[in-house]
PDB file of N, CA and C in Angstrom:
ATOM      1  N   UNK A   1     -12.278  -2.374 -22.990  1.00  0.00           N
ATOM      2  CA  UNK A   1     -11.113  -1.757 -23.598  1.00  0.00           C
ATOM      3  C   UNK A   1     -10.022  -1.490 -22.547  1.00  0.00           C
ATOM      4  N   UNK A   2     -10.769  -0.984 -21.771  1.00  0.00           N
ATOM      5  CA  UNK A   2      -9.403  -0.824 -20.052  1.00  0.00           C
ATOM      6  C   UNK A   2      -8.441  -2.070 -20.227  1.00  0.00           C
ATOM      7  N   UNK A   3      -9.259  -3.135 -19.793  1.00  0.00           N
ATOM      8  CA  UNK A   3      -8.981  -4.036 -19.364  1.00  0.00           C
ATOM      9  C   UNK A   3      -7.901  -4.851 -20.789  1.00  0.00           C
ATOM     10  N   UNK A   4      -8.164  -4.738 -21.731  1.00  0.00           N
ATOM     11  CA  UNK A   4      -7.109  -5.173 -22.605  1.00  0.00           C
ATOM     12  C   UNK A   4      -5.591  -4.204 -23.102  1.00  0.00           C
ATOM     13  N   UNK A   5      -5.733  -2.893 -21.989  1.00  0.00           N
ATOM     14  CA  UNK A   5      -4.963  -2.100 -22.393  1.00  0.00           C
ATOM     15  C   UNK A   5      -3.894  -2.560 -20.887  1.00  0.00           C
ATOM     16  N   UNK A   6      -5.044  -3.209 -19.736  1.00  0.00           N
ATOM     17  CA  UNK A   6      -3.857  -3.507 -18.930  1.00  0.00           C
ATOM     18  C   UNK A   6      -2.904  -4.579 -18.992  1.00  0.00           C
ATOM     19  N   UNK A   7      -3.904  -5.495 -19.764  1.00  0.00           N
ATOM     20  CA  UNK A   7      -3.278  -6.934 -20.024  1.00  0.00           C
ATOM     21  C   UNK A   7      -2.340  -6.399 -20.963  1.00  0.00           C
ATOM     22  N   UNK A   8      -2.102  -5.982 -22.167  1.00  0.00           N
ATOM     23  CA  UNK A   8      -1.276  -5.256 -22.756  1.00  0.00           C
ATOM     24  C   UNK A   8       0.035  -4.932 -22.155  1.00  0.00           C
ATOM     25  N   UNK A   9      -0.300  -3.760 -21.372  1.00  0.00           N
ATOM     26  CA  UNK A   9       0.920  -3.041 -20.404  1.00  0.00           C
ATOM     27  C   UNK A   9       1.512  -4.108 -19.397  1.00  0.00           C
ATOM     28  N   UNK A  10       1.105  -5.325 -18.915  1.00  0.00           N
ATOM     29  CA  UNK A  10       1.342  -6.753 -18.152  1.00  0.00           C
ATOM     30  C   UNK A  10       2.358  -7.146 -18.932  1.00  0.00           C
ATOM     31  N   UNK A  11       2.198  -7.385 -20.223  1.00  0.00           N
ATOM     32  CA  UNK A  11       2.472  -8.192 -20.674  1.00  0.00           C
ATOM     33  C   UNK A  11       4.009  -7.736 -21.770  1.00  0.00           C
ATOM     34  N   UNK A  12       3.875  -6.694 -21.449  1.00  0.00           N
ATOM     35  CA  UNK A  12       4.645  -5.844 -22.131  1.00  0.00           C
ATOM     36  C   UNK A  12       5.939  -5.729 -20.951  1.00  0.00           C
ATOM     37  N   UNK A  13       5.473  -5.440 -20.028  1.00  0.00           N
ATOM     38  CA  UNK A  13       6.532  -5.383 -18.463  1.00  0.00           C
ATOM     39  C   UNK A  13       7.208  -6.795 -18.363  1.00  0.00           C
ATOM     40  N   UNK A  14       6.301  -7.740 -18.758  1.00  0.00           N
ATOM     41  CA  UNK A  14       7.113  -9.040 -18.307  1.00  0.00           C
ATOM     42  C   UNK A  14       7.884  -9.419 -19.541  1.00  0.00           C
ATOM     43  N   UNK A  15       7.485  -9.113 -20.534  1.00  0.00           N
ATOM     44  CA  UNK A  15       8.574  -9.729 -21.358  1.00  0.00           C
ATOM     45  C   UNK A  15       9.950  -8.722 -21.707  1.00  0.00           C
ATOM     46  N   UNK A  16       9.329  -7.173 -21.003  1.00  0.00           N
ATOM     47  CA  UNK A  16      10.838  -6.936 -20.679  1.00  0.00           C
ATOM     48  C   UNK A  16      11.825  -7.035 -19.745  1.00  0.00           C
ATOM     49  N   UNK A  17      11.093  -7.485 -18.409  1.00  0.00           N
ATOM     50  CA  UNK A  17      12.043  -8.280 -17.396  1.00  0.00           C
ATOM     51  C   UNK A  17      12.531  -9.322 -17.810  1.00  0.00           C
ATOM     52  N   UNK A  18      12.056 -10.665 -18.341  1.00  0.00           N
ATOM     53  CA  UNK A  18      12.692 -11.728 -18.882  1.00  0.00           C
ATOM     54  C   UNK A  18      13.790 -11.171 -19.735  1.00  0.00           C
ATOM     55  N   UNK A  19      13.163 -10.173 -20.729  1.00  0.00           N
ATOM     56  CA  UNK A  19      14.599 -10.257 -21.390  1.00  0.00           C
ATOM     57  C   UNK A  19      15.768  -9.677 -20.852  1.00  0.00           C
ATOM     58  N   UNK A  20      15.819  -8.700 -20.123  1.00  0.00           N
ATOM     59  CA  UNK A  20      17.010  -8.166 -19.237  1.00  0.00           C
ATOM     60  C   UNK A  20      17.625  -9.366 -18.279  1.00  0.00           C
ATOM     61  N   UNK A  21      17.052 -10.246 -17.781  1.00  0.00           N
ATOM     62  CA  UNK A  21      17.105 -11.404 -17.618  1.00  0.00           C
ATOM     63  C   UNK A  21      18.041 -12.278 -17.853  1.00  0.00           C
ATOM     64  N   UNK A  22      18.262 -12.103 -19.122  1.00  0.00           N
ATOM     65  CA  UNK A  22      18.728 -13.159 -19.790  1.00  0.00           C
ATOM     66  C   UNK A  22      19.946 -12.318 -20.596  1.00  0.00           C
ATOM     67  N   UNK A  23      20.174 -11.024 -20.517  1.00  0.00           N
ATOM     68  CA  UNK A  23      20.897 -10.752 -21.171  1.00  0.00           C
ATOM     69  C   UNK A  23      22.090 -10.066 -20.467  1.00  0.00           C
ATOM     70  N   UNK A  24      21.961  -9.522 -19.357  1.00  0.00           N
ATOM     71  CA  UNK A  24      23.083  -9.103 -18.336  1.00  0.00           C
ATOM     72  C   UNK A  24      22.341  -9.406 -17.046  1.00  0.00           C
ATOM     73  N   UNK A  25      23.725  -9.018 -15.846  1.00  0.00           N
ATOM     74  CA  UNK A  25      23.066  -9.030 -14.596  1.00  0.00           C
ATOM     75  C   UNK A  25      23.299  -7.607 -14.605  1.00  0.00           C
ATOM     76  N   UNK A  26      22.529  -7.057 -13.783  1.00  0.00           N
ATOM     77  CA  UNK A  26      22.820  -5.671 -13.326  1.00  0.00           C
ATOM     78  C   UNK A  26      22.431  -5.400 -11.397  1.00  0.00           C
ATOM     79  N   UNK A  27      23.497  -5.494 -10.693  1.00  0.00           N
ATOM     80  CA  UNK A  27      23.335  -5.222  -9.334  1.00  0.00           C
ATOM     81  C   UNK A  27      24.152  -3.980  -8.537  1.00  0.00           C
ATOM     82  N   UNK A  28      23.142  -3.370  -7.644  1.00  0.00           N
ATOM     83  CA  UNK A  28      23.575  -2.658  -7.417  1.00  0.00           C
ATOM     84  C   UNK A  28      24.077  -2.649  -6.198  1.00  0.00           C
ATOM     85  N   UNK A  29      25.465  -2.170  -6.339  1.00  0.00           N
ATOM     86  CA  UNK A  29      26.314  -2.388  -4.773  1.00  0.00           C
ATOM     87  C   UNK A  29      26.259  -1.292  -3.541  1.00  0.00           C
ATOM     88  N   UNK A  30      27.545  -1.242  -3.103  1.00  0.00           N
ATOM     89  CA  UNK A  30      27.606   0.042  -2.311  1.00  0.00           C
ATOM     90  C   UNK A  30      27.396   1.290  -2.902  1.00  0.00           C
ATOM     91  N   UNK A  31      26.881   2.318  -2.140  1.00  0.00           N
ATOM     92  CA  UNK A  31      27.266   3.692  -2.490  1.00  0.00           C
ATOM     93  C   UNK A  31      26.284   3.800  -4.177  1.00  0.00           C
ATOM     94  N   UNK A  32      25.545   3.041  -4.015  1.00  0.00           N
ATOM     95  CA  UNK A  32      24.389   3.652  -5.285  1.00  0.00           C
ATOM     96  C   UNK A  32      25.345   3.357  -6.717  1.00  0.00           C
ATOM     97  N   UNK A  33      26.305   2.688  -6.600  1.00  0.00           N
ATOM     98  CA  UNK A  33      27.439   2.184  -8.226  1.00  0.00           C
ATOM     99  C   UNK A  33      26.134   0.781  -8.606  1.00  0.00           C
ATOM    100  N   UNK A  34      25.835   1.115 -10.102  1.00  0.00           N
ATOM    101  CA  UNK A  34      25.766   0.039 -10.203  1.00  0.00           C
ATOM    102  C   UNK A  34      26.431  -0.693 -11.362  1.00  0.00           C
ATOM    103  N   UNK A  35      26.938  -2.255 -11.202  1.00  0.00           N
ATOM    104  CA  UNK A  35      27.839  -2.539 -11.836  1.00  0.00           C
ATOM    105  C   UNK A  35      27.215  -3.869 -12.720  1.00  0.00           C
ATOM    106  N   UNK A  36      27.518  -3.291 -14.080  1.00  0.00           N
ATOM    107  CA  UNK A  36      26.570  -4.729 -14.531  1.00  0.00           C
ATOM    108  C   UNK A  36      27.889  -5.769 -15.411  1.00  0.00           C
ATOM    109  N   UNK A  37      27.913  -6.755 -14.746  1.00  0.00           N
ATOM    110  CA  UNK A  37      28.528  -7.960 -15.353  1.00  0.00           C
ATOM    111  C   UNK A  37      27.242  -8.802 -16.378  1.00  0.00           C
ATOM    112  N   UNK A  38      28.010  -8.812 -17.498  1.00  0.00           N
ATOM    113  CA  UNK A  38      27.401 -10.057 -18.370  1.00  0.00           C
ATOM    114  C   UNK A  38      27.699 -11.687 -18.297  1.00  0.00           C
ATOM    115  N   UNK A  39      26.592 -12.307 -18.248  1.00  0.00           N
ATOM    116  CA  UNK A  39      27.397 -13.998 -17.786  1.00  0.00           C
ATOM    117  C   UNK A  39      28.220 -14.609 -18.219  1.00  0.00           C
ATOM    118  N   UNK A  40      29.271 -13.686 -19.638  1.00  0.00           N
ATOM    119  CA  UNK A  40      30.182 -14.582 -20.047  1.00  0.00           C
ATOM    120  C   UNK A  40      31.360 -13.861 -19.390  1.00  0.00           C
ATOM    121  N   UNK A  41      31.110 -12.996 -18.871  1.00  0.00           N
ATOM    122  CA  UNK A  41      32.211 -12.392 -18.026  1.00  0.00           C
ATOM    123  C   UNK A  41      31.940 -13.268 -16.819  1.00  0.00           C
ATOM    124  N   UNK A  42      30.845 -13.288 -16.003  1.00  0.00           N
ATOM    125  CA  UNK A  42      30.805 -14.052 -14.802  1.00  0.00           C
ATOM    126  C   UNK A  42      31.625 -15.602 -14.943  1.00  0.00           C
ATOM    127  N   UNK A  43      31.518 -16.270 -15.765  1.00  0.00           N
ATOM    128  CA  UNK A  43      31.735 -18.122 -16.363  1.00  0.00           C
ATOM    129  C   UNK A  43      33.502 -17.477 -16.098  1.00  0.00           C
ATOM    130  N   UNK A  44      34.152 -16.308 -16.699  1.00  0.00           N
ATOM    131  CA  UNK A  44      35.172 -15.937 -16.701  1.00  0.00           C
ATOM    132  C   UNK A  44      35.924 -15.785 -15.396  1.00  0.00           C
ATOM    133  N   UNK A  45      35.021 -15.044 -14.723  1.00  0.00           N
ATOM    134  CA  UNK A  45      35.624 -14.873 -13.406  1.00  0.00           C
ATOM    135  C   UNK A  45      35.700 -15.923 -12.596  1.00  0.00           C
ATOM    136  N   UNK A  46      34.242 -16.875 -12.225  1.00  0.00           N
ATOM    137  CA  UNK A  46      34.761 -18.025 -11.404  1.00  0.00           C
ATOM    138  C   UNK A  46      35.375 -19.139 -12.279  1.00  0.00           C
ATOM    139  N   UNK A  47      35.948 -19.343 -13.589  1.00  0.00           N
ATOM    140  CA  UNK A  47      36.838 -19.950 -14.169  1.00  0.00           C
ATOM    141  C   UNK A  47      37.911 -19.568 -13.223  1.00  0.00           C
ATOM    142  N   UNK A  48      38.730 -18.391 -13.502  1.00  0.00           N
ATOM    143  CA  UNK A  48      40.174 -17.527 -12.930  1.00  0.00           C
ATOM    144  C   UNK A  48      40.169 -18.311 -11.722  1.00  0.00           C
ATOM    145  N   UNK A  49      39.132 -18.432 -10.869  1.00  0.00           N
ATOM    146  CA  UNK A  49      39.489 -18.415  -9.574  1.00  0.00           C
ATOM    147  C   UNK A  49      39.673 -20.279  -9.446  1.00  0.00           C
ATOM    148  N   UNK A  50      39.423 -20.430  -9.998  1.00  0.00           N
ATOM    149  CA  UNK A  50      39.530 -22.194  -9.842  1.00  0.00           C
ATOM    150  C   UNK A  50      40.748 -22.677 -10.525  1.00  0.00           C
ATOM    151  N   UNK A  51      41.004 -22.208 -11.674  1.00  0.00           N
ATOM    152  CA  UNK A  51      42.025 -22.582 -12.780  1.00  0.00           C
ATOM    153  C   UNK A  51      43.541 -22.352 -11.622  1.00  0.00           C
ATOM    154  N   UNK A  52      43.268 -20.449 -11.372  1.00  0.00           N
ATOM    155  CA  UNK A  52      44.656 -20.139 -10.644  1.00  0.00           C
ATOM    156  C   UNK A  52      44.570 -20.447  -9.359  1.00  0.00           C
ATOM    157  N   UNK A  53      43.724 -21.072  -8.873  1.00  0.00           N
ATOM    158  CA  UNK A  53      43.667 -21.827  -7.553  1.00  0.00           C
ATOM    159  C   UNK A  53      43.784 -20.287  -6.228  1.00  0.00           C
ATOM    160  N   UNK A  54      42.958 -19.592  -6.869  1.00  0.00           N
ATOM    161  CA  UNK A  54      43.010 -18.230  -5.458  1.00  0.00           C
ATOM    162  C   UNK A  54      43.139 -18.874  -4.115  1.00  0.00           C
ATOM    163  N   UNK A  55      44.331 -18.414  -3.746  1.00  0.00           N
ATOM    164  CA  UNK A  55      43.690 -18.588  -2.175  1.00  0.00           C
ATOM    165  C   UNK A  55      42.486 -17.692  -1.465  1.00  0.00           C
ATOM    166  N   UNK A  56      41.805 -18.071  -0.837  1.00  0.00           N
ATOM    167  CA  UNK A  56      40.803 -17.324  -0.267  1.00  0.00           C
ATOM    168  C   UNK A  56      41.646 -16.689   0.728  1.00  0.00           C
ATOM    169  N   UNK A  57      41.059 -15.145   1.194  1.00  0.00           N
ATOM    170  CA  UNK A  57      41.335 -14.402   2.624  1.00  0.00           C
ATOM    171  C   UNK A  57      40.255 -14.600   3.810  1.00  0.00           C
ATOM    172  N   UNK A  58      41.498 -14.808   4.683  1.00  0.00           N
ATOM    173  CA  UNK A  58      40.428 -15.170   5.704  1.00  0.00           C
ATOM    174  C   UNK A  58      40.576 -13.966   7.020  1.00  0.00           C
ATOM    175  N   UNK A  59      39.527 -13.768   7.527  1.00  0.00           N
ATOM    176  CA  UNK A  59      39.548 -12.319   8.227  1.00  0.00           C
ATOM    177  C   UNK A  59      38.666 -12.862   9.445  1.00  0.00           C
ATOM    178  N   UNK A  60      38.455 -11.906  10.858  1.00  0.00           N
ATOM    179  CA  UNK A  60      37.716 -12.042  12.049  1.00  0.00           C
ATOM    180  C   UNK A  60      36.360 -12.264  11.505  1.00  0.00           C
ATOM    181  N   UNK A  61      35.600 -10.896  10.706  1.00  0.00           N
ATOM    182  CA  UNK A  61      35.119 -10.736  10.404  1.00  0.00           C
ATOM    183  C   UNK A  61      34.537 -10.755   8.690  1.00  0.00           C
ATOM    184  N   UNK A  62      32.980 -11.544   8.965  1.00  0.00           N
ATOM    185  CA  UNK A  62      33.231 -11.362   7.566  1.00  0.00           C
ATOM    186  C   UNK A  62      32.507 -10.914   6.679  1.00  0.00           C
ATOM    187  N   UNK A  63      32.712 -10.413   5.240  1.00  0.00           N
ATOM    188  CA  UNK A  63      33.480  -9.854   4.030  1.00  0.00           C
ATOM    189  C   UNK A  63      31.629  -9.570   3.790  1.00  0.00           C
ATOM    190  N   UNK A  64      31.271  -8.630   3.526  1.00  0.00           N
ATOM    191  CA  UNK A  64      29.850  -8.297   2.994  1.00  0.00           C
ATOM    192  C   UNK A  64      30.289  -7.090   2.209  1.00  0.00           C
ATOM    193  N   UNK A  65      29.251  -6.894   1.014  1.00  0.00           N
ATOM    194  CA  UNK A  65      28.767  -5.823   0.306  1.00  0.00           C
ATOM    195  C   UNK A  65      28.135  -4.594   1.376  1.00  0.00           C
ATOM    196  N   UNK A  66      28.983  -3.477   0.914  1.00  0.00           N
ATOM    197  CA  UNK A  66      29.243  -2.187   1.910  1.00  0.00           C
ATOM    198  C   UNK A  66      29.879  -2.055   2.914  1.00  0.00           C
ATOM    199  N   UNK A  67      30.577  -3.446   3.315  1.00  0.00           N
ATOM    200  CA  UNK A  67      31.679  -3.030   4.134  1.00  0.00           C
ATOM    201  C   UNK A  67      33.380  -2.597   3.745  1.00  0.00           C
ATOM    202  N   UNK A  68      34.328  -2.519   4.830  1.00  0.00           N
ATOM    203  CA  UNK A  68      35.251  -2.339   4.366  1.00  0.00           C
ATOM    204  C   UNK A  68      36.288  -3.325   4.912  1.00  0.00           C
ATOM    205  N   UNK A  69      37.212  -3.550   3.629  1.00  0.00           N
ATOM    206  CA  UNK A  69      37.651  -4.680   3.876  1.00  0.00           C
ATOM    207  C   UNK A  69      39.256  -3.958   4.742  1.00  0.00           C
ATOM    208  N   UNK A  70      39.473  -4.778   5.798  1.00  0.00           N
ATOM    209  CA  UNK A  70      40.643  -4.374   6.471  1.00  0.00           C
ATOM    210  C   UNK A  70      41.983  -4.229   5.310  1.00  0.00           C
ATOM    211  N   UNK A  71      42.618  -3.161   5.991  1.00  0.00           N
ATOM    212  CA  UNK A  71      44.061  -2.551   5.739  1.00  0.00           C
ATOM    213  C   UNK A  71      45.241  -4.117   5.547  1.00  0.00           C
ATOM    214  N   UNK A  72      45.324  -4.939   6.072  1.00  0.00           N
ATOM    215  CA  UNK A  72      45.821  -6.172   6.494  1.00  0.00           C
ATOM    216  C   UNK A  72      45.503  -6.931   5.417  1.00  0.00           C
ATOM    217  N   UNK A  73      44.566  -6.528   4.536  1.00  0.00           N
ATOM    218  CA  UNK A  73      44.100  -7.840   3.521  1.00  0.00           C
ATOM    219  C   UNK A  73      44.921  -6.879   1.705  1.00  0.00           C
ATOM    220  N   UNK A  74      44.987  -7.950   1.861  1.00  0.00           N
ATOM    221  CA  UNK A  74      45.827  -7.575   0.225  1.00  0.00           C
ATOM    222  C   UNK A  74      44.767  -7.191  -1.082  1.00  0.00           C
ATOM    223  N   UNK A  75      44.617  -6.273  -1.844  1.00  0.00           N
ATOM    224  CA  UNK A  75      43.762  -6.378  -2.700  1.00  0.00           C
ATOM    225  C   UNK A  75      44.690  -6.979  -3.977  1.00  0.00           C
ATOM    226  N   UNK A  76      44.047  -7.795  -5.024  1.00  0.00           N
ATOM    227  CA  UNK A  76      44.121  -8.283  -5.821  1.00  0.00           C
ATOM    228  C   UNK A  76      44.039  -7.432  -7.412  1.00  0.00           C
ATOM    229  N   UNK A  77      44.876  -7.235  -8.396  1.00  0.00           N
ATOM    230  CA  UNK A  77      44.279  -6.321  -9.484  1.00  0.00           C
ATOM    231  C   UNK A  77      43.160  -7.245 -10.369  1.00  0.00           C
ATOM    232  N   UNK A  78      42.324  -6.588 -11.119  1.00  0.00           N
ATOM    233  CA  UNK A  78      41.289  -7.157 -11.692  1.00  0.00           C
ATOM    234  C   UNK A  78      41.304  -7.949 -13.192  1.00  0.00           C
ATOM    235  N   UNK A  79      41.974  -8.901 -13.256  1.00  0.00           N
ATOM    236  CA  UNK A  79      42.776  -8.881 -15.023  1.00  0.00           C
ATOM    237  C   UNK A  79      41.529  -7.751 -15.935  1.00  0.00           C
ATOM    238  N   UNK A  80      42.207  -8.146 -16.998  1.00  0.00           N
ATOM    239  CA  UNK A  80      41.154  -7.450 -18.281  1.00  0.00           C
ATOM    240  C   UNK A  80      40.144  -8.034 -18.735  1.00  0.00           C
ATOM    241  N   UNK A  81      40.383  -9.281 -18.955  1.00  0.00           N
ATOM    242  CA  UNK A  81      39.430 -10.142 -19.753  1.00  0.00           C
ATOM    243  C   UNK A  81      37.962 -10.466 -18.396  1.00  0.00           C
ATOM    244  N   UNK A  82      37.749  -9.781 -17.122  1.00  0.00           N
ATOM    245  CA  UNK A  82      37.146  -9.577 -16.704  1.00  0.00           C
ATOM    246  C   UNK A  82      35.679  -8.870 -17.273  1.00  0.00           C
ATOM    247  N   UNK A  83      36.176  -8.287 -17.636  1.00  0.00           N
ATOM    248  CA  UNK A  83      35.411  -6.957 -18.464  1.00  0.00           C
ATOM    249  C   UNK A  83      35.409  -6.304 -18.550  1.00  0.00           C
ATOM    250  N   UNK A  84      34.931  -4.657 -19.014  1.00  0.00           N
ATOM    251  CA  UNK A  84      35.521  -3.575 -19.006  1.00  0.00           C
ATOM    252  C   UNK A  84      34.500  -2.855 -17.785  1.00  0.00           C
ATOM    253  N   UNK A  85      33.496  -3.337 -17.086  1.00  0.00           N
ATOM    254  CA  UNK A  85      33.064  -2.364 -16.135  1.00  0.00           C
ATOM    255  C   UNK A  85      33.526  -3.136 -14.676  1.00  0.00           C
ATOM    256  N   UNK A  86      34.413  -3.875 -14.678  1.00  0.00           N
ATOM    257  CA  UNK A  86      35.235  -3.977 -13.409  1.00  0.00           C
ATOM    258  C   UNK A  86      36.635  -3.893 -13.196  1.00  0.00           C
ATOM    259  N   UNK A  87      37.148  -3.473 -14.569  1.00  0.00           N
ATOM    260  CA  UNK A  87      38.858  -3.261 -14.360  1.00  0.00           C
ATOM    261  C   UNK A  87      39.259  -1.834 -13.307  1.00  0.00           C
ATOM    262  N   UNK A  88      38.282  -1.286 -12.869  1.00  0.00           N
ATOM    263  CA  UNK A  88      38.531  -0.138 -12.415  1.00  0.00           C
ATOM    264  C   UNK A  88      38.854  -0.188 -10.261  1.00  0.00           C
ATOM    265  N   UNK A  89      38.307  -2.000 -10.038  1.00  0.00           N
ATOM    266  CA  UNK A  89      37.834  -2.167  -9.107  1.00  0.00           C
ATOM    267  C   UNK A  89      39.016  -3.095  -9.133  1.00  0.00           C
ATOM    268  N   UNK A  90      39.238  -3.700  -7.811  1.00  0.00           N
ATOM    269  CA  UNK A  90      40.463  -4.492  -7.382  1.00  0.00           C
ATOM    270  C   UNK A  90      39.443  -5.489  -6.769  1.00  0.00           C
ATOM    271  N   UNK A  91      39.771  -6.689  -6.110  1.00  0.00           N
ATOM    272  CA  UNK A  91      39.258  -7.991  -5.508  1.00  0.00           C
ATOM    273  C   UNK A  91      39.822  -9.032  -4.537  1.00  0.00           C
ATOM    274  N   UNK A  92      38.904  -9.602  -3.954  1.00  0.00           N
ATOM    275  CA  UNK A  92      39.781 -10.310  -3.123  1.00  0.00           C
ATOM    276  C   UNK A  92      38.739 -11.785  -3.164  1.00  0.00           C
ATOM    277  N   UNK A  93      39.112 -12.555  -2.980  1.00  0.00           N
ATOM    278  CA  UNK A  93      38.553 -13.786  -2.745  1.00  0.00           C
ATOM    279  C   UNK A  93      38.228 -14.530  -1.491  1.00  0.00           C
ATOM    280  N   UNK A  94      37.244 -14.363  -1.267  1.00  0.00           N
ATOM    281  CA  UNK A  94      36.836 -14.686   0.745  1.00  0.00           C
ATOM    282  C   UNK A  94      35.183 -15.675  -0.023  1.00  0.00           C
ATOM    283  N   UNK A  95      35.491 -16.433   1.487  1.00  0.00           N
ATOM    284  CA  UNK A  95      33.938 -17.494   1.541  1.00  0.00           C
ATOM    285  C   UNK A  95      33.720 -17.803   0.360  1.00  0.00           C
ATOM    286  N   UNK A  96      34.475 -18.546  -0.973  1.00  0.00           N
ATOM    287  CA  UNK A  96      33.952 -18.940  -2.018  1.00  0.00           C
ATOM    288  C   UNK A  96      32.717 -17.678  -3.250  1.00  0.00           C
ATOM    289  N   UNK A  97      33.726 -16.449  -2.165  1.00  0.00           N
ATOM    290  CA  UNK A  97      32.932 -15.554  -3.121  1.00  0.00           C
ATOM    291  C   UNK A  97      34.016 -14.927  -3.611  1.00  0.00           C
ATOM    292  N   UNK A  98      33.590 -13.853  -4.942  1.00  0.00           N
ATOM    293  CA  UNK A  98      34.695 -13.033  -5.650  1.00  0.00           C
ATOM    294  C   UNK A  98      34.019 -11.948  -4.939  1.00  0.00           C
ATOM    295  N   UNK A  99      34.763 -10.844  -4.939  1.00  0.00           N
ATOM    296  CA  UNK A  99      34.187  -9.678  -3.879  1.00  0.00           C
ATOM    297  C   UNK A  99      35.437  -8.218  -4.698  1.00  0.00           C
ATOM    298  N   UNK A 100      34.452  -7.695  -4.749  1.00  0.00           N
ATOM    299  CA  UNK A 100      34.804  -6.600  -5.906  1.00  0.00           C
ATOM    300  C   UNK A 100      34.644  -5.380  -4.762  1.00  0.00           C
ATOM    301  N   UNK A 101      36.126  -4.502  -4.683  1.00  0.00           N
ATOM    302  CA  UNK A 101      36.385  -3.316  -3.856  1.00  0.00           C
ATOM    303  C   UNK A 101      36.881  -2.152  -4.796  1.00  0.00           C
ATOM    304  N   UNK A 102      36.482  -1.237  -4.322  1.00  0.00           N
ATOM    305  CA  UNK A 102      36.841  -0.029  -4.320  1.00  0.00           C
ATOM    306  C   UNK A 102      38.165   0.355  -3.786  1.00  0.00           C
ATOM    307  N   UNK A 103      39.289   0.338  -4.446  1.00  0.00           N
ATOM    308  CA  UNK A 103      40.838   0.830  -4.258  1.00  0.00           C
ATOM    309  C   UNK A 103      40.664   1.911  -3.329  1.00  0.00           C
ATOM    310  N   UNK A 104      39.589   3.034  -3.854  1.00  0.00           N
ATOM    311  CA  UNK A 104      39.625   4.248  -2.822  1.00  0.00           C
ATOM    312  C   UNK A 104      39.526   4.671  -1.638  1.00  0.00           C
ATOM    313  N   UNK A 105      38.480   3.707  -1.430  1.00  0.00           N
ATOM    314  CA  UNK A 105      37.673   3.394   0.134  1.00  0.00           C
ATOM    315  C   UNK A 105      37.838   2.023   0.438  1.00  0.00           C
ATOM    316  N   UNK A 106      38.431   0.584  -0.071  1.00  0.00           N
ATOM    317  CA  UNK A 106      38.305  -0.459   0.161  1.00  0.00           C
ATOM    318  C   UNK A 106      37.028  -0.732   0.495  1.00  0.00           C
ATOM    319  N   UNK A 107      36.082  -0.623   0.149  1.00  0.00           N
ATOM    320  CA  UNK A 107      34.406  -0.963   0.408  1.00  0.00           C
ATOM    321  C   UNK A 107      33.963  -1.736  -0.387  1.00  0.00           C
ATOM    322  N   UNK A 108      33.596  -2.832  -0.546  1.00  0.00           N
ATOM    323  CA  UNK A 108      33.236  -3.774  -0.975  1.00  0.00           C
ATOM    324  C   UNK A 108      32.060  -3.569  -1.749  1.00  0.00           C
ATOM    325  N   UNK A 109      31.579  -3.255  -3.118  1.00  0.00           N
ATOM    326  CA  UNK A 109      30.727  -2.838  -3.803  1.00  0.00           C
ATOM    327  C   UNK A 109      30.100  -4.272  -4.666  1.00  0.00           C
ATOM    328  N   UNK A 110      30.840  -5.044  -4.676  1.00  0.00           N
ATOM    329  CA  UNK A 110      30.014  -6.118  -5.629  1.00  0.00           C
ATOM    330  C   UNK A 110      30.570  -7.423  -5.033  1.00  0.00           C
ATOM    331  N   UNK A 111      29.085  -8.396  -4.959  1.00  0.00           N
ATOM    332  CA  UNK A 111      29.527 -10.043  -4.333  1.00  0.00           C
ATOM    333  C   UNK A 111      29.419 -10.715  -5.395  1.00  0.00           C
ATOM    334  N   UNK A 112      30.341 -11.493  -6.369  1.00  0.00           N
ATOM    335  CA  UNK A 112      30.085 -12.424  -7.386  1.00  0.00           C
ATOM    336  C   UNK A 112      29.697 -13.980  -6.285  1.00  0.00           C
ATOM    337  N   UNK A 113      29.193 -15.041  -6.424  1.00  0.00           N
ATOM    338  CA  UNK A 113      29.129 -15.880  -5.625  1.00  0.00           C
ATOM    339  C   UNK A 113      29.195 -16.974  -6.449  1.00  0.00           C
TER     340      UNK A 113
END
């Protein structure tokens, strides 16, 4: 009886990871935010960046989740059709990544890639 109550509880865990899986991303960035993009928002975002031809920023140093992005670099506003849990965040486009900052602190909280 144990033993079919663990296979049970197994089996129960994995088919709720798959499904979270498949239904948003959820990652967590700097500073304990976590920010969950859904993949038709993601298809959205690296659409934008190809369609409007972003230029990428290019810096000494480079561009990671929890750092801060220099004073010198321009932040970008976030359109809408982004989604509604990143309009709050500004962006910049470095190394073929989308890179999601914090206006307040310029700290780099989310790497789309």
């Amino acid at each position: 009886m144990k033993q079919v109550l663990i296979i049970a509880a197994a089996a129960s865990l994995l088919a709720t990871a798959v499904n979270a899986q498949t239904t948003m991303t959820t990652t967590t960035g700097a500073g304990n935010a976590v920010i969950q993009i859904e993949p038709q928002y993601r298809t959205k975002i690296k659409s934008y960046v190809t369609e409007k031809k972003v230029r990428p920023v290019t810096t000494q140093e480079r561009i990671v989740v929890g750092a801060k992005v220099p004073t010198s670099v321009e932040l970008e506003a976030v359109p809408a059709d982004w989604g509604p849990s990143v309009t709050k965040y500004r962006y910049i486009y470095s190394s073929d990544r989308v890179m999601l900052v914090d206006p307040g602190t310029r700290t780099v909280v989310h790497e789309i890639d």
